[in-house]
Protein backbone atom coordinates (compact mmCIF):
# COMPACT_ATOMS: atom_id res chain seq x y z
CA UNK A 1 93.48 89.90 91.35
CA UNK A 2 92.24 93.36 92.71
CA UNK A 3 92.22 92.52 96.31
CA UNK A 4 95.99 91.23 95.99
CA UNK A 5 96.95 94.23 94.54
CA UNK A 6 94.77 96.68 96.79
CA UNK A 7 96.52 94.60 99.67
CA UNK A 8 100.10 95.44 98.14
CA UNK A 9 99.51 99.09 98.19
CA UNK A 10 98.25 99.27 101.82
CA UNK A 11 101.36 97.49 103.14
CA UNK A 12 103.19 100.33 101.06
CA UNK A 13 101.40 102.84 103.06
CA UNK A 14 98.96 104.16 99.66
CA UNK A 15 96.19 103.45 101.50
CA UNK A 16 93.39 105.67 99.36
CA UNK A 17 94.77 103.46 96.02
CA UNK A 18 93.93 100.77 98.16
CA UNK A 19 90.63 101.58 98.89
CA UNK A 20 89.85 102.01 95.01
CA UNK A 21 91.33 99.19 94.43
CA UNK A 22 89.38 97.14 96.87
CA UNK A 23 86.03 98.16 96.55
CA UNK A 24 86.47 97.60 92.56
CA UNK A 25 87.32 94.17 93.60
CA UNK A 26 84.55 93.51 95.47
CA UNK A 27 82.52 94.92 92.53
CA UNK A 28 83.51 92.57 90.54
CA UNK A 29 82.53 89.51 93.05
CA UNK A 30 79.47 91.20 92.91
CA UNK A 31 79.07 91.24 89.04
CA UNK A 32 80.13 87.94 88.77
CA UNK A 33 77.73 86.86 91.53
CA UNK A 34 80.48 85.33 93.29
CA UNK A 35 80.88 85.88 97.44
CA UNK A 36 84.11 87.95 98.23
CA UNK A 37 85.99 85.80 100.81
CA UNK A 38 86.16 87.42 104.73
CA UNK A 39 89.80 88.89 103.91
CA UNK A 40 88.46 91.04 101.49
CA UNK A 41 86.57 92.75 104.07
CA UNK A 42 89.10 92.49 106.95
CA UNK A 43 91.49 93.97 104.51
CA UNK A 44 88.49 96.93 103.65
CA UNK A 45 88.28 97.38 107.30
CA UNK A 46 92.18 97.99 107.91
CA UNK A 47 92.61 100.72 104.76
CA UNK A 48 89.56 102.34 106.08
CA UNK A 49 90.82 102.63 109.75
CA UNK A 50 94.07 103.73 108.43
CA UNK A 51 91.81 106.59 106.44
CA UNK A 52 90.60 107.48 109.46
CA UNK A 53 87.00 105.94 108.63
CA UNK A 54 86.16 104.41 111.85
CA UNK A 55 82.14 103.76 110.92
CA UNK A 56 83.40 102.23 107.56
CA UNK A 57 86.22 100.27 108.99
CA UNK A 58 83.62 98.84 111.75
CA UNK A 59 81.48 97.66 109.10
CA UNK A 60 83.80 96.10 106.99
CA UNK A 61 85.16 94.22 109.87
CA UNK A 62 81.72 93.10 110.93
CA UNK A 63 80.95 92.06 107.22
CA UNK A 64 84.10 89.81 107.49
CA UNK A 65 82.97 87.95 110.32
CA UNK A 66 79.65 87.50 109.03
CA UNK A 67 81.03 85.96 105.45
CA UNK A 68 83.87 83.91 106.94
CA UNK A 69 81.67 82.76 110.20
CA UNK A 70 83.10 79.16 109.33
CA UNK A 71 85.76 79.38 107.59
CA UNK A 72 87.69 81.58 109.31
CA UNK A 73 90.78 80.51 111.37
CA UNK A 74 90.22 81.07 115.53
CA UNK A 75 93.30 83.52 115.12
CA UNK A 76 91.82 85.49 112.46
CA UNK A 77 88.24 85.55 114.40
CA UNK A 78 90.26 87.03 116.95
CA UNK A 79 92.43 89.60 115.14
CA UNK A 80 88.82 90.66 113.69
CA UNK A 81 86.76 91.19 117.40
CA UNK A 82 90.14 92.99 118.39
CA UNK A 83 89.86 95.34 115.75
CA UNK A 84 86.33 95.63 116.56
CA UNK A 85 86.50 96.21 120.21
CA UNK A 86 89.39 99.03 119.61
CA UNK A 87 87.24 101.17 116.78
CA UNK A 88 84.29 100.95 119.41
CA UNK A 89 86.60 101.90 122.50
CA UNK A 90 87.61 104.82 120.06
CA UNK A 91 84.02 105.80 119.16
CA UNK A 92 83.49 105.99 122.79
CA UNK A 93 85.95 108.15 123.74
CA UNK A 94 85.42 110.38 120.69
CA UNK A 95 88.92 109.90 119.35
CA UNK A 96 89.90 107.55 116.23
CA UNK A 97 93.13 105.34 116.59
CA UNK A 98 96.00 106.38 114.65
């Protein structure tokens, strides 16, 4: 699938591919009326942070919570708010992370 592959390329660091490559995938949930599981959007909201696209990245994290609310694991719940609570620290301070 799309979101395997767009995964595959931000572990190798192509992060822009990635981002194509994800948000066709979750184009294609869409066209097939289909939800896109939470991971989709956790994974949106890591290639966007590591574009530097802190509003984005915030957003897709959010959406993740909101679409996995019960099906999430605790630990993933928790790697989510983390990433949420550092992108706002950074919006606060003015400054992205990495």
């Amino acid at each position: 699938p799309l979101d395997t592959y767009a995964y595959a390329l931000y572990k190798n660091g192509r992060y822009s591919e990635a981002a194509e490559f994800l948000l066709a995938a979750l184009q294609q949930y869409e066209q097939e009326s289909i939800s896109a599981p939470a991971e989709v959007y956790e994974h949106l909201g890591m290639i966007k942070e590591k574009l530097g696209a802190r509003d984005e990245a915030l957003a897709a994290y959010k959406q993740a919570l909101k679409v996995g609310a019960n099906m999430l694991s605790q630990t993933a719940k928790e790697r989510i708010d983390s990433a949420i609570e550092r992108l706002s620290r950074a919006g606060d301070s003015g400054a992205d992370s990495e």
